[in-house]
PDB file of N, CA and C in Angstrom:
ATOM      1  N   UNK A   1       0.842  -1.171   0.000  1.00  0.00           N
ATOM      2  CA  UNK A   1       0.000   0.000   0.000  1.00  0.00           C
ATOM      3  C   UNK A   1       0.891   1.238   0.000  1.00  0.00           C
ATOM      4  N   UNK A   2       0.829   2.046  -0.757  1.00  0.00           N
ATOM      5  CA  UNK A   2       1.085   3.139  -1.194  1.00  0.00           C
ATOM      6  C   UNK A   2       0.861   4.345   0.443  1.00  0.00           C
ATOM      7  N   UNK A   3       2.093   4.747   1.082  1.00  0.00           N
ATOM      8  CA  UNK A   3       1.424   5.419   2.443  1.00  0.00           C
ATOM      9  C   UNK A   3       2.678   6.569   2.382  1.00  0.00           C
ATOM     10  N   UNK A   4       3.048   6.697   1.457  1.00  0.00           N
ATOM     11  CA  UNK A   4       4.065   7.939   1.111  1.00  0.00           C
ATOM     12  C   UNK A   4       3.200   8.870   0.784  1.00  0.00           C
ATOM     13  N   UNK A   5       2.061   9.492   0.802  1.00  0.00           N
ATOM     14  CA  UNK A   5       1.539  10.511   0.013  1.00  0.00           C
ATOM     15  C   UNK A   5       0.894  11.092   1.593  1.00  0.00           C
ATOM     16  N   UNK A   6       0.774  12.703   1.391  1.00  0.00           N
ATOM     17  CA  UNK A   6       0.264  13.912   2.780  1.00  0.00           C
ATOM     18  C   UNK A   6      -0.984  14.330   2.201  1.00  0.00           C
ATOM     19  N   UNK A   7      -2.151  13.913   3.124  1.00  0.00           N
ATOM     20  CA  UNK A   7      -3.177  14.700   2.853  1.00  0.00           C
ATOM     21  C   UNK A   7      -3.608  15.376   3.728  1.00  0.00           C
ATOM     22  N   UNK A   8      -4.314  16.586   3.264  1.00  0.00           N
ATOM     23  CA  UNK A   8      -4.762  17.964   4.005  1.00  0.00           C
ATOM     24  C   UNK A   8      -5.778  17.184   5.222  1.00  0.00           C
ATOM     25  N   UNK A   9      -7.040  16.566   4.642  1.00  0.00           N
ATOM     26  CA  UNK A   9      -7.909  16.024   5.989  1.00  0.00           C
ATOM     27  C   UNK A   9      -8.050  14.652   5.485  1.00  0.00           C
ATOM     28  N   UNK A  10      -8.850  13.641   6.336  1.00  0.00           N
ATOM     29  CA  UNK A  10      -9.844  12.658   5.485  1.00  0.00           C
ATOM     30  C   UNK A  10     -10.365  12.929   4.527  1.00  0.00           C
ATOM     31  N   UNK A  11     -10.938  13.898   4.116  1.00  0.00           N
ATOM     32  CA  UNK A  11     -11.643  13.783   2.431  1.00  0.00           C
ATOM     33  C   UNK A  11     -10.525  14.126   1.588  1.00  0.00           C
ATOM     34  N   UNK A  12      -9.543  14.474   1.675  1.00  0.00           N
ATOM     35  CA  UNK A  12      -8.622  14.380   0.645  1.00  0.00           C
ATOM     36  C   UNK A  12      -8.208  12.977   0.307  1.00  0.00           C
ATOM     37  N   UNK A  13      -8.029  12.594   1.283  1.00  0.00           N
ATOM     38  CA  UNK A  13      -7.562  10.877   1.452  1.00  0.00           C
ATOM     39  C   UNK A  13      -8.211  10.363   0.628  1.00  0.00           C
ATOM     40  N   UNK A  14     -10.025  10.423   0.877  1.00  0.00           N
ATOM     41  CA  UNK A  14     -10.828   9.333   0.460  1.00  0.00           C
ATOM     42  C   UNK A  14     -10.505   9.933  -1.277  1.00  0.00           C
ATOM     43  N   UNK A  15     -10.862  11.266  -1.501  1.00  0.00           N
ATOM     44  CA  UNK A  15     -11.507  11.652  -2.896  1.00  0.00           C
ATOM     45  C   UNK A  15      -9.843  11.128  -3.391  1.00  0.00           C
ATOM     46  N   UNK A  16      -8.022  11.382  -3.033  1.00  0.00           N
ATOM     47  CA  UNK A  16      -7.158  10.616  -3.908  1.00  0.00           C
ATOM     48  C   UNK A  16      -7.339   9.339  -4.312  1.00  0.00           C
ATOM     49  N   UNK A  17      -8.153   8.636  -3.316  1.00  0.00           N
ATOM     50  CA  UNK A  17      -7.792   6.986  -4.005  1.00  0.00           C
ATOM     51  C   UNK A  17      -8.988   6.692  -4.585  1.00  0.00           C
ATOM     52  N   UNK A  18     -10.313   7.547  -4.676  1.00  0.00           N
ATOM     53  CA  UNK A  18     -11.118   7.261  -5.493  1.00  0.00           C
ATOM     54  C   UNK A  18     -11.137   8.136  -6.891  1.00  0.00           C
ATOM     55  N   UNK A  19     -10.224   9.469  -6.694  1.00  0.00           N
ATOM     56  CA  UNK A  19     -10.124  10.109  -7.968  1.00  0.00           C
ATOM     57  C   UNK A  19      -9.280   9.365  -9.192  1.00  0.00           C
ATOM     58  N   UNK A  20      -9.559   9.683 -10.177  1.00  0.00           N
ATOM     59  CA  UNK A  20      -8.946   9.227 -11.346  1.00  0.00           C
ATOM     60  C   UNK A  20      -9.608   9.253 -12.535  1.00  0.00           C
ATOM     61  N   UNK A  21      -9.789   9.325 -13.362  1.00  0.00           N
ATOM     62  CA  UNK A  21     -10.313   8.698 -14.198  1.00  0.00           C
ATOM     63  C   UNK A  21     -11.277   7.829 -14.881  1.00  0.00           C
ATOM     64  N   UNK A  22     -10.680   6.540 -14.109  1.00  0.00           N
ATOM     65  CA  UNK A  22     -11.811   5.663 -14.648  1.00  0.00           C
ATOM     66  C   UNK A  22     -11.610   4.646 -13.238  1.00  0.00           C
ATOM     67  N   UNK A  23     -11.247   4.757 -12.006  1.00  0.00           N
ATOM     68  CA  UNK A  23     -11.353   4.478 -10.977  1.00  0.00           C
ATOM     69  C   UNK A  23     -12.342   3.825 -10.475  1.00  0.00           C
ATOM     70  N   UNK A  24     -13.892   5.273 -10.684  1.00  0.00           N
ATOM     71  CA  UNK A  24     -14.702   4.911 -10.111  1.00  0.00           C
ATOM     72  C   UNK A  24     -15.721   4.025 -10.891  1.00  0.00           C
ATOM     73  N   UNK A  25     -15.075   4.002 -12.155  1.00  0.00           N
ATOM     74  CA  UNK A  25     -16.109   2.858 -12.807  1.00  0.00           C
ATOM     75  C   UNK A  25     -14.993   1.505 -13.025  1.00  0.00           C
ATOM     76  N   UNK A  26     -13.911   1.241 -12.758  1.00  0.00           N
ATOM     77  CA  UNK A  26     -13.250   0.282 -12.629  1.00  0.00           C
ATOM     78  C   UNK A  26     -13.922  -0.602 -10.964  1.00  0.00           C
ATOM     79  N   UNK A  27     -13.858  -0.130 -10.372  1.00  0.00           N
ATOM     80  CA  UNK A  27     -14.191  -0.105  -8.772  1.00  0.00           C
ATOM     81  C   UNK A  27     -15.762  -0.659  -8.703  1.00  0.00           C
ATOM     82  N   UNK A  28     -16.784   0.214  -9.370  1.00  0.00           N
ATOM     83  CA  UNK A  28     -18.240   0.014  -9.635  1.00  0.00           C
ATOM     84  C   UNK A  28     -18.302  -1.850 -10.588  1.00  0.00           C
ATOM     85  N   UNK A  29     -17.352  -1.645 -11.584  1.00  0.00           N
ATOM     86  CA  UNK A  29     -17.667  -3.034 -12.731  1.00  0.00           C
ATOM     87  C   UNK A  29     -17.134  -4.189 -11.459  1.00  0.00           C
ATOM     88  N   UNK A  30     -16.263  -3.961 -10.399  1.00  0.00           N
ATOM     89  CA  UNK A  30     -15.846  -5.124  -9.324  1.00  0.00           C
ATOM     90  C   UNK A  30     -16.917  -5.498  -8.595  1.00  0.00           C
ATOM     91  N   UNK A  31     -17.807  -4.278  -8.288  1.00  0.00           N
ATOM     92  CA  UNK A  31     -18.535  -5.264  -7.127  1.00  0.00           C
ATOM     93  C   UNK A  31     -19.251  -6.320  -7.502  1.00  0.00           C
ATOM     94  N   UNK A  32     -20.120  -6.926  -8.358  1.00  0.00           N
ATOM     95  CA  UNK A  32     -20.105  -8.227  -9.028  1.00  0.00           C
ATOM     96  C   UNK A  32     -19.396  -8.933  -8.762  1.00  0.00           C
ATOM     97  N   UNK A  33     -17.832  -8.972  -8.787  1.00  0.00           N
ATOM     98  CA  UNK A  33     -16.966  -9.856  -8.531  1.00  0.00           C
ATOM     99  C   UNK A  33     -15.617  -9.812  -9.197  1.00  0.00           C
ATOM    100  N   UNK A  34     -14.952 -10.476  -9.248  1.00  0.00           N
ATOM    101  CA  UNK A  34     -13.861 -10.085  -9.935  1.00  0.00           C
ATOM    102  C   UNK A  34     -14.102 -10.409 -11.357  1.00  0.00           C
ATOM    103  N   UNK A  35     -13.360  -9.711 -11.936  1.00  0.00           N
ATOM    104  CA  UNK A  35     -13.122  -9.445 -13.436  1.00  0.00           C
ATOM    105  C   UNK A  35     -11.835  -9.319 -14.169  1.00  0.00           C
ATOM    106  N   UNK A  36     -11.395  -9.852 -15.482  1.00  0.00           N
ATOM    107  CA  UNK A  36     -10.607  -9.789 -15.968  1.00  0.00           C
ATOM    108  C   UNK A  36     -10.205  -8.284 -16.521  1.00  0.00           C
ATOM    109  N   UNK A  37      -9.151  -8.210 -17.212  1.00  0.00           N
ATOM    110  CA  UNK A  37      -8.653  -7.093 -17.726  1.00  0.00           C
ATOM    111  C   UNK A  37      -9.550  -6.703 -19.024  1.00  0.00           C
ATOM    112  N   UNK A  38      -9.485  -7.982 -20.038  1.00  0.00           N
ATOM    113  CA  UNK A  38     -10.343  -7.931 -21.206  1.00  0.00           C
ATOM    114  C   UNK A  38     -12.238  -6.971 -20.879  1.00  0.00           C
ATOM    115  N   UNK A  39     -12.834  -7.857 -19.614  1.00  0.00           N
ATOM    116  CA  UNK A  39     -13.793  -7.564 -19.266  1.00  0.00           C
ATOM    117  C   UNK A  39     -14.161  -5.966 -18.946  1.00  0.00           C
ATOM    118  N   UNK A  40     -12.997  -5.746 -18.043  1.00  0.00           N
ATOM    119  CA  UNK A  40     -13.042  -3.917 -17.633  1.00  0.00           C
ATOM    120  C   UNK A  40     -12.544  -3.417 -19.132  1.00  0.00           C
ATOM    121  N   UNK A  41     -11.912  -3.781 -19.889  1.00  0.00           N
ATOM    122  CA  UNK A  41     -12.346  -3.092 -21.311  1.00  0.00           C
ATOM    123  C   UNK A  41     -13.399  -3.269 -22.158  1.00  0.00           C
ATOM    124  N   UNK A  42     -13.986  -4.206 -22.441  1.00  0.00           N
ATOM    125  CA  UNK A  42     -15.514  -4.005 -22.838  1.00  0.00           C
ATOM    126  C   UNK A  42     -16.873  -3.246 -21.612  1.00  0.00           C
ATOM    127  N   UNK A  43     -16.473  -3.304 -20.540  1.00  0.00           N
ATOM    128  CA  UNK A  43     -17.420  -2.420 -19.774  1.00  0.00           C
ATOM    129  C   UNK A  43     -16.767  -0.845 -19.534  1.00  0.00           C
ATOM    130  N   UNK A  44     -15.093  -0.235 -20.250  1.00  0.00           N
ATOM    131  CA  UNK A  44     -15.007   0.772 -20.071  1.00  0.00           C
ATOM    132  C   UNK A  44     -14.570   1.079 -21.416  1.00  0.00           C
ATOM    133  N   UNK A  45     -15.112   1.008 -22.329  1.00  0.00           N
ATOM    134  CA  UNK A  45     -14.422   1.132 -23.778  1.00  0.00           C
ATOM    135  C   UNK A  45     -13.917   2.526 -24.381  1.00  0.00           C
ATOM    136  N   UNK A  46     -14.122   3.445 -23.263  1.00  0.00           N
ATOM    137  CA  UNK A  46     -13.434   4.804 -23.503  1.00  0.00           C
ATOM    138  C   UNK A  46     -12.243   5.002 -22.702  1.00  0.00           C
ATOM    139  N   UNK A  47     -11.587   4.468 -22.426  1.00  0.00           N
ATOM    140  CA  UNK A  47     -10.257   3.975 -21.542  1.00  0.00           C
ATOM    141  C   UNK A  47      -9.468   2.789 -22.687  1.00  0.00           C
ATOM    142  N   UNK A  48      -8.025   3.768 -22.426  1.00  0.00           N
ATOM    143  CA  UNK A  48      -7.512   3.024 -23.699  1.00  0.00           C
ATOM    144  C   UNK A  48      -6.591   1.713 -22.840  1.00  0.00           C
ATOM    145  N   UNK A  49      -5.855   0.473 -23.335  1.00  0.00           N
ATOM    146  CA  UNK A  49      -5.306  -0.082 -22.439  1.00  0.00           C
ATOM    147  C   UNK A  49      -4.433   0.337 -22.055  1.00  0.00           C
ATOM    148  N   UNK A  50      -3.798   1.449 -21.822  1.00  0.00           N
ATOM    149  CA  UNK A  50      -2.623   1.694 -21.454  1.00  0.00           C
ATOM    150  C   UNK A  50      -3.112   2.490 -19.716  1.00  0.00           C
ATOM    151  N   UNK A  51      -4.255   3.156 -20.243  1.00  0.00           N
ATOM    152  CA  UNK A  51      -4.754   4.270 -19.204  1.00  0.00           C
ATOM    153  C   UNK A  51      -5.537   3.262 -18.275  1.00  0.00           C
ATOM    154  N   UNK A  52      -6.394   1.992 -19.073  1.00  0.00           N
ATOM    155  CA  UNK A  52      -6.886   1.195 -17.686  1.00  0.00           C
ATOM    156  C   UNK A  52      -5.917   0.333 -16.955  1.00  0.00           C
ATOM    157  N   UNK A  53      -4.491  -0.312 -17.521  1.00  0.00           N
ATOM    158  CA  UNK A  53      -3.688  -0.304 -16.750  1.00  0.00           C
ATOM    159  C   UNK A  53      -2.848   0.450 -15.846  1.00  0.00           C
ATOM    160  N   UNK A  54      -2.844   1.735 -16.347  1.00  0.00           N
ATOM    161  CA  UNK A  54      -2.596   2.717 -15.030  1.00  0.00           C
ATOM    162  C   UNK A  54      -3.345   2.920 -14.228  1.00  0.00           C
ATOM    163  N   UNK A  55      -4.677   2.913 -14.285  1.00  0.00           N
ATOM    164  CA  UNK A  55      -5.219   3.437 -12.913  1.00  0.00           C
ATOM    165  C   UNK A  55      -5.447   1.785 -12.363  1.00  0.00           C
ATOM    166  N   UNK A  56      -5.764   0.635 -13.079  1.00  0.00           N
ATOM    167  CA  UNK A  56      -5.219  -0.248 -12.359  1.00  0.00           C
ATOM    168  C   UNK A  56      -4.453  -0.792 -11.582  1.00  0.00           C
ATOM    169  N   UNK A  57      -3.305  -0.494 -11.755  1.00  0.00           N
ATOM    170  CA  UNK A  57      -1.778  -0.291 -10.703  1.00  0.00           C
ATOM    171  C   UNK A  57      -1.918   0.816  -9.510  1.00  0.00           C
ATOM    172  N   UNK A  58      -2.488   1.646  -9.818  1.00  0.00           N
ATOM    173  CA  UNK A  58      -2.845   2.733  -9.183  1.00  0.00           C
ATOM    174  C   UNK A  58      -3.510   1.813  -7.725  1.00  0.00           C
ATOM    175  N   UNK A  59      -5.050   1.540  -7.828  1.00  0.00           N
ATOM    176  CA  UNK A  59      -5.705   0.602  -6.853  1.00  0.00           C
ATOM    177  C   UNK A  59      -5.135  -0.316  -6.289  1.00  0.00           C
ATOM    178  N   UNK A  60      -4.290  -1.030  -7.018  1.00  0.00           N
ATOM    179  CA  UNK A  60      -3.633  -1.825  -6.516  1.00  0.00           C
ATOM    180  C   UNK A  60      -2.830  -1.570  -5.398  1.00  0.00           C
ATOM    181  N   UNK A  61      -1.916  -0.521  -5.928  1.00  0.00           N
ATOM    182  CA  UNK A  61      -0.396   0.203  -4.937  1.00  0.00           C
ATOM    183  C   UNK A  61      -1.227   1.029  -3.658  1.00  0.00           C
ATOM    184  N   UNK A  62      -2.373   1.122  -3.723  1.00  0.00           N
ATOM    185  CA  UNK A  62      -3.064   1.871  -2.301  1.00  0.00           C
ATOM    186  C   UNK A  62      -4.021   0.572  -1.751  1.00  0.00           C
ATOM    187  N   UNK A  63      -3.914  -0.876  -2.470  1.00  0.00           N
ATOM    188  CA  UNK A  63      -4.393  -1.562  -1.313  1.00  0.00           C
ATOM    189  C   UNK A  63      -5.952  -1.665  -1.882  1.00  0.00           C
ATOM    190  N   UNK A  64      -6.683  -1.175  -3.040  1.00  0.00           N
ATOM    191  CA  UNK A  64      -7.988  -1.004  -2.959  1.00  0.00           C
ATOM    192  C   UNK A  64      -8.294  -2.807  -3.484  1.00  0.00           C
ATOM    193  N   UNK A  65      -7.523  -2.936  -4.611  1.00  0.00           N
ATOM    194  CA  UNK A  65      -8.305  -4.166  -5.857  1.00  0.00           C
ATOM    195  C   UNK A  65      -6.628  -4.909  -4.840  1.00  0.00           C
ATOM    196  N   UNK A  66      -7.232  -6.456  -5.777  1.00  0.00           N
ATOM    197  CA  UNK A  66      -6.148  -7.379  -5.527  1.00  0.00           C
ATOM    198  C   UNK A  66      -5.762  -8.096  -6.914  1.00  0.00           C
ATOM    199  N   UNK A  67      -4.591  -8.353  -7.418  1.00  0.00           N
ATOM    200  CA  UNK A  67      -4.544  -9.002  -9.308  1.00  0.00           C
ATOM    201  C   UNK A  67      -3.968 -10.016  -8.510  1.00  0.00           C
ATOM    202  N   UNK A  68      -4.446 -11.143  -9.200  1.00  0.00           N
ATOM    203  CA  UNK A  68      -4.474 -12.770  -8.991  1.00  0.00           C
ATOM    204  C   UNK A  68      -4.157 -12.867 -10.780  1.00  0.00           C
ATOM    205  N   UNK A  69      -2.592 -13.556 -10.536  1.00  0.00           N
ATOM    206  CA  UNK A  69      -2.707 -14.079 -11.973  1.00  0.00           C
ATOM    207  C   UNK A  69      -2.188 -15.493 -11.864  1.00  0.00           C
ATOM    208  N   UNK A  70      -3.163 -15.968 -12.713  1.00  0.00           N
ATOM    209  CA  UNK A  70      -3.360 -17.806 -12.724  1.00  0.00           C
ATOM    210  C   UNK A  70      -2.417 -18.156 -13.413  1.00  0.00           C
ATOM    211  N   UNK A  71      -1.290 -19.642 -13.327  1.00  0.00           N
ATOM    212  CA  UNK A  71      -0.548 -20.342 -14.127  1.00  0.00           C
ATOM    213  C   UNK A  71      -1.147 -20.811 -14.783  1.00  0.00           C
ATOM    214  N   UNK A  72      -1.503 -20.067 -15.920  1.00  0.00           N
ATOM    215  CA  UNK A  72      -2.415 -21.349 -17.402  1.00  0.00           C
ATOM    216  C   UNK A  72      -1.833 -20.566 -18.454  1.00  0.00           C
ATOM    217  N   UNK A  73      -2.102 -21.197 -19.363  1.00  0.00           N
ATOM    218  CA  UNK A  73      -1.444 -20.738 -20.783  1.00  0.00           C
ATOM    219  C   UNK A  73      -3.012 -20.761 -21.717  1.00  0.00           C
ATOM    220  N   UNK A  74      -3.335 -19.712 -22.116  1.00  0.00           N
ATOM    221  CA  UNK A  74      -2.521 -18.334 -21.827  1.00  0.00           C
ATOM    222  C   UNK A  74      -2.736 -17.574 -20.731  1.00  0.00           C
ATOM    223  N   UNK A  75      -1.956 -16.427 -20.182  1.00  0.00           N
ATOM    224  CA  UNK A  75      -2.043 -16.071 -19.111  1.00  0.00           C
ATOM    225  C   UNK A  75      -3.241 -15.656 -18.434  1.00  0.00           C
ATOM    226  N   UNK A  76      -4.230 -15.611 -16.910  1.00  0.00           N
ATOM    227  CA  UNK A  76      -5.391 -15.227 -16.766  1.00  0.00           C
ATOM    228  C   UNK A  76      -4.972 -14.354 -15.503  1.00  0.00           C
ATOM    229  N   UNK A  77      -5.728 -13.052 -15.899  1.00  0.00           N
ATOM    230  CA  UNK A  77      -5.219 -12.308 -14.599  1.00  0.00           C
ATOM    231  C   UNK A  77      -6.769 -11.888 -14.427  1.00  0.00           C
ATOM    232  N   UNK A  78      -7.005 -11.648 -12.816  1.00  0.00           N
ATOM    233  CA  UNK A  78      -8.430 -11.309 -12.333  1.00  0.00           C
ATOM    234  C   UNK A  78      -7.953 -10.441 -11.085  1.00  0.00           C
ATOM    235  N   UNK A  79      -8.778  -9.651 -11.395  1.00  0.00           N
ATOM    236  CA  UNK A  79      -8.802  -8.037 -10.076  1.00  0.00           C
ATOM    237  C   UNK A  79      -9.982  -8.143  -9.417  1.00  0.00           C
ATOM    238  N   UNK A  80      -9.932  -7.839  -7.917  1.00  0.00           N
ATOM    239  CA  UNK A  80     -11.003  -8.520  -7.695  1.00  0.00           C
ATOM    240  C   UNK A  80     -10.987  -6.908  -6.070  1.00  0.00           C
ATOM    241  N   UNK A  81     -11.701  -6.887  -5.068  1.00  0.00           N
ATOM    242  CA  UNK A  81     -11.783  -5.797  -4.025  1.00  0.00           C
ATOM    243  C   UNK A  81     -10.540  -6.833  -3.059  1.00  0.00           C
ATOM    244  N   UNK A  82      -9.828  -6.147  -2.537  1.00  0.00           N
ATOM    245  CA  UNK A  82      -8.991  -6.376  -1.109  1.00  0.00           C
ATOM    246  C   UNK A  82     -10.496  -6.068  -0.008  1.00  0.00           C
ATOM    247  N   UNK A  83     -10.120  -6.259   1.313  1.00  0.00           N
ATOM    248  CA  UNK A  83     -10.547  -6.085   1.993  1.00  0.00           C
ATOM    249  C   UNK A  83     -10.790  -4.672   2.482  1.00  0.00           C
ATOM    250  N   UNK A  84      -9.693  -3.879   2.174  1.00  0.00           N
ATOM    251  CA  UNK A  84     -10.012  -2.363   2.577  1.00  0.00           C
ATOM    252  C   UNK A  84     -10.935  -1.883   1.519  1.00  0.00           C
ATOM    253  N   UNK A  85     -10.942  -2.341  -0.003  1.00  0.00           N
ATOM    254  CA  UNK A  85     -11.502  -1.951  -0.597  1.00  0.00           C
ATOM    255  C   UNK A  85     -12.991  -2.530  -0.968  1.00  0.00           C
ATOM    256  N   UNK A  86     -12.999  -3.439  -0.496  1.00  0.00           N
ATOM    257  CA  UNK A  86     -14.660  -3.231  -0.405  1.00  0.00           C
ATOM    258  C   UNK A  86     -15.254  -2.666   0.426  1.00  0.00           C
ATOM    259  N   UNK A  87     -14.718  -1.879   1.227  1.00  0.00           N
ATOM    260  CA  UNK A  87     -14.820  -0.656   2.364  1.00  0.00           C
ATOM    261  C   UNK A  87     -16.196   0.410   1.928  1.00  0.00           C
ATOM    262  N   UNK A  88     -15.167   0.561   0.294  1.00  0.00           N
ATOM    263  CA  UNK A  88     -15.839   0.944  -0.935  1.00  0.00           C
ATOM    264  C   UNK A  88     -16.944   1.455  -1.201  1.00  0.00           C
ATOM    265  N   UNK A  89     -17.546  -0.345  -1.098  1.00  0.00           N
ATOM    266  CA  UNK A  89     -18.789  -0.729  -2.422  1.00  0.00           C
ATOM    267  C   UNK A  89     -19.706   0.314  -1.781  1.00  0.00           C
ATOM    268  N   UNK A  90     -20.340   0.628  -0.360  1.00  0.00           N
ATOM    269  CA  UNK A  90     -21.503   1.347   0.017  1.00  0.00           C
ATOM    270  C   UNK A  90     -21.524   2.822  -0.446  1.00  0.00           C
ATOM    271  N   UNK A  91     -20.383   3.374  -0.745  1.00  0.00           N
ATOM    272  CA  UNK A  91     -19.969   4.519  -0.812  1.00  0.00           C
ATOM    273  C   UNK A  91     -20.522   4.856  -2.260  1.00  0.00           C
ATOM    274  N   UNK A  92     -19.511   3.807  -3.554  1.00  0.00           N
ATOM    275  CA  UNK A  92     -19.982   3.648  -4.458  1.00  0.00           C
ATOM    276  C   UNK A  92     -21.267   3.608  -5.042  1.00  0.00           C
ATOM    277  N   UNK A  93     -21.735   2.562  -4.663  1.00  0.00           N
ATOM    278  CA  UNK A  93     -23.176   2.566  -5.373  1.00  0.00           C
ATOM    279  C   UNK A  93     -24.320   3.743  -4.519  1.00  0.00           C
ATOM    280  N   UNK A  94     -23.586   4.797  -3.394  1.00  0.00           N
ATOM    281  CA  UNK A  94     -24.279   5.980  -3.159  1.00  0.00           C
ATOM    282  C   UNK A  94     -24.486   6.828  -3.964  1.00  0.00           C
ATOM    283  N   UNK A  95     -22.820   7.340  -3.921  1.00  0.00           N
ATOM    284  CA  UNK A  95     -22.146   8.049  -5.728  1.00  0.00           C
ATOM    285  C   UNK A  95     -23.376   7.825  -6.954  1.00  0.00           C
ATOM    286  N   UNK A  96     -23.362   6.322  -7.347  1.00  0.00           N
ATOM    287  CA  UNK A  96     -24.317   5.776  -8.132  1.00  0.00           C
ATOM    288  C   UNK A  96     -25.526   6.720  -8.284  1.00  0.00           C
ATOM    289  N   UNK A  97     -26.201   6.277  -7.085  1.00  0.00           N
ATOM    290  CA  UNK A  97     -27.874   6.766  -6.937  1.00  0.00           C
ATOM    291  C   UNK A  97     -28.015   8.328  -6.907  1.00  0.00           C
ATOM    292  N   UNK A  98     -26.585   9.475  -6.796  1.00  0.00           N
ATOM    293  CA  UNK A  98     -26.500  10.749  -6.801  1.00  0.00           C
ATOM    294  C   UNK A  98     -26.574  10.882  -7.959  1.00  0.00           C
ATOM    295  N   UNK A  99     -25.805   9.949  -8.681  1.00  0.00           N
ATOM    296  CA  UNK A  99     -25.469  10.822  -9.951  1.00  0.00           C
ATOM    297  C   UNK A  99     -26.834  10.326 -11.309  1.00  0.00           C
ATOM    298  N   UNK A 100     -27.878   9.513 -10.633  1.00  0.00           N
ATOM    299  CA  UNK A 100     -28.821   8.601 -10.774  1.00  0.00           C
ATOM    300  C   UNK A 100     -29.897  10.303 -10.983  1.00  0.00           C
ATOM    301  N   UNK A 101     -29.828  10.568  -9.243  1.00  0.00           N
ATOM    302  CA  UNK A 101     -30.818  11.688  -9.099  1.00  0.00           C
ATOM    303  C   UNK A 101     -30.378  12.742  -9.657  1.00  0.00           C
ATOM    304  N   UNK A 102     -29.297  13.108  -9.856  1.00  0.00           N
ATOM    305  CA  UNK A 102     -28.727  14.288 -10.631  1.00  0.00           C
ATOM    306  C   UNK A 102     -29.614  14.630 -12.197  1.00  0.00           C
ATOM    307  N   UNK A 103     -29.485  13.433 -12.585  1.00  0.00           N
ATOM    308  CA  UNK A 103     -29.920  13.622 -13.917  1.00  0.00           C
ATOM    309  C   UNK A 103     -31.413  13.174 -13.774  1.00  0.00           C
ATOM    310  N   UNK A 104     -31.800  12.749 -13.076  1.00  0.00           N
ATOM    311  CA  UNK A 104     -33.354  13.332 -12.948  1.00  0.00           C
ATOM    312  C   UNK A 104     -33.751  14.478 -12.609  1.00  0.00           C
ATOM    313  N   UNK A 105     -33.159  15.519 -11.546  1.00  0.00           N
ATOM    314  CA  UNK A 105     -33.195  16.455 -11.260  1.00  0.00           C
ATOM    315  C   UNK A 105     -33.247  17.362 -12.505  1.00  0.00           C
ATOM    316  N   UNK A 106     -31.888  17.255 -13.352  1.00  0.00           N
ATOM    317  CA  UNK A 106     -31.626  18.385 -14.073  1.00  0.00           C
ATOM    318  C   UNK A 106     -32.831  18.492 -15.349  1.00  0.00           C
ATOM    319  N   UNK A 107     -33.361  16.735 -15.380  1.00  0.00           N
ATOM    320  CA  UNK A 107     -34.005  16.837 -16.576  1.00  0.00           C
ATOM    321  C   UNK A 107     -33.451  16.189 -17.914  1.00  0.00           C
ATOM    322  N   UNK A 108     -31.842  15.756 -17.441  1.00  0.00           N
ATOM    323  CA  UNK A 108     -31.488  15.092 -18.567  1.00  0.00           C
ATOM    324  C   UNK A 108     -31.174  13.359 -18.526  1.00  0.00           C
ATOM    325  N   UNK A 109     -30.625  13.232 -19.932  1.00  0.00           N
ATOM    326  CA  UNK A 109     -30.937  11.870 -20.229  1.00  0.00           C
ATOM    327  C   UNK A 109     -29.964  11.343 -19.912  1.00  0.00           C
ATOM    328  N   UNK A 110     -30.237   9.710 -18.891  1.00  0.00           N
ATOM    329  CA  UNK A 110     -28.866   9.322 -17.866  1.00  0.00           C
ATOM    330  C   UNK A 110     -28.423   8.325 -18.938  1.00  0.00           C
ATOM    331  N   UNK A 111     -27.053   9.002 -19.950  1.00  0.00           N
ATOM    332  CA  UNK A 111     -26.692   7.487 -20.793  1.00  0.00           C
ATOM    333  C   UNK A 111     -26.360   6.137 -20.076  1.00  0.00           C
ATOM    334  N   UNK A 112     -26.155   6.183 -19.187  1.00  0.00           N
ATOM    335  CA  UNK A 112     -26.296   4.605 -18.470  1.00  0.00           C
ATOM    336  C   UNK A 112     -27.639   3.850 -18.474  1.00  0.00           C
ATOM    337  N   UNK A 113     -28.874   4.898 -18.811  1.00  0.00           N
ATOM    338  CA  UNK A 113     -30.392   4.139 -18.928  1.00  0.00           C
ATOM    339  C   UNK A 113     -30.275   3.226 -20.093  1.00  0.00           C
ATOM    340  N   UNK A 114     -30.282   1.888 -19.986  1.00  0.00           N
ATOM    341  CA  UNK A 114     -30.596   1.444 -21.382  1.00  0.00           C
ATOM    342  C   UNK A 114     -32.148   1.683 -21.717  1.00  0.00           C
ATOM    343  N   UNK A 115     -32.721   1.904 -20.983  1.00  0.00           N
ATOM    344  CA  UNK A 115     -34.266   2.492 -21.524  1.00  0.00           C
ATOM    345  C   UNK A 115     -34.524   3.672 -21.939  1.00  0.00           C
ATOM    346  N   UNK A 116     -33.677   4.796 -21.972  1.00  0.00           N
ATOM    347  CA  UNK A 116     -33.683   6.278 -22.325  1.00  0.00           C
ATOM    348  C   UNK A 116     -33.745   6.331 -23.521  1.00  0.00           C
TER     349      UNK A 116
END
């Protein structure tokens, strides 16, 4: 775990290891369960592989996800929550339901609706 870095209070803390990029939808596609690399690229297909392996390493080096890679040919690697990081999931799928009501609020169309 990554414990070299100074933050101002607790919410700096929380919002660094959940800021990023594509973090919070790397983090969101886990709670299901673990998932391959291939998989978090068809559920984040605007993340190129270079950028979902960085913020992948990223979670990793602070302890959030755990990579399990299997001896088979060909290689199988699966990311899955550590224990601190399913700390997470409640937080997450809050986030979720804000950003759920947000766009009901404003009136606009939530592209995550497949019914919209």
């Amino acid at each position: 775990m990554n414990q070299n870095r100074t933050f101002n209070c607790s919410l700096d803390a929380a919002m660094c290891f959940m800021g990023g990029k594509y973090k919070p939808l790397i983090l969101w596609h886990l709670i299901d369960g673990p998932k391959r690399f291939s998989q978090l690229q068809k559920f984040i297909p605007q993340a190129t592989p270079r950028m979902l392996t960085k913020q992948l390493r990223e979670l990793e080096a602070d302890g959030l996800i755990h990579r399990e890679v299997f001896p088979v040919v060909p290689p199988k690697t699966e990311y899955s929550f550590t224990e601190l990081g399913a700390t997470l999931i409640h937080l997450i799928k809050e986030i979720r339901e804000w950003g759920v009501y947000y766009f009901e609020a404003t009136g606009q169309k939530n592209p995550c609706d497949k019914n919209s």
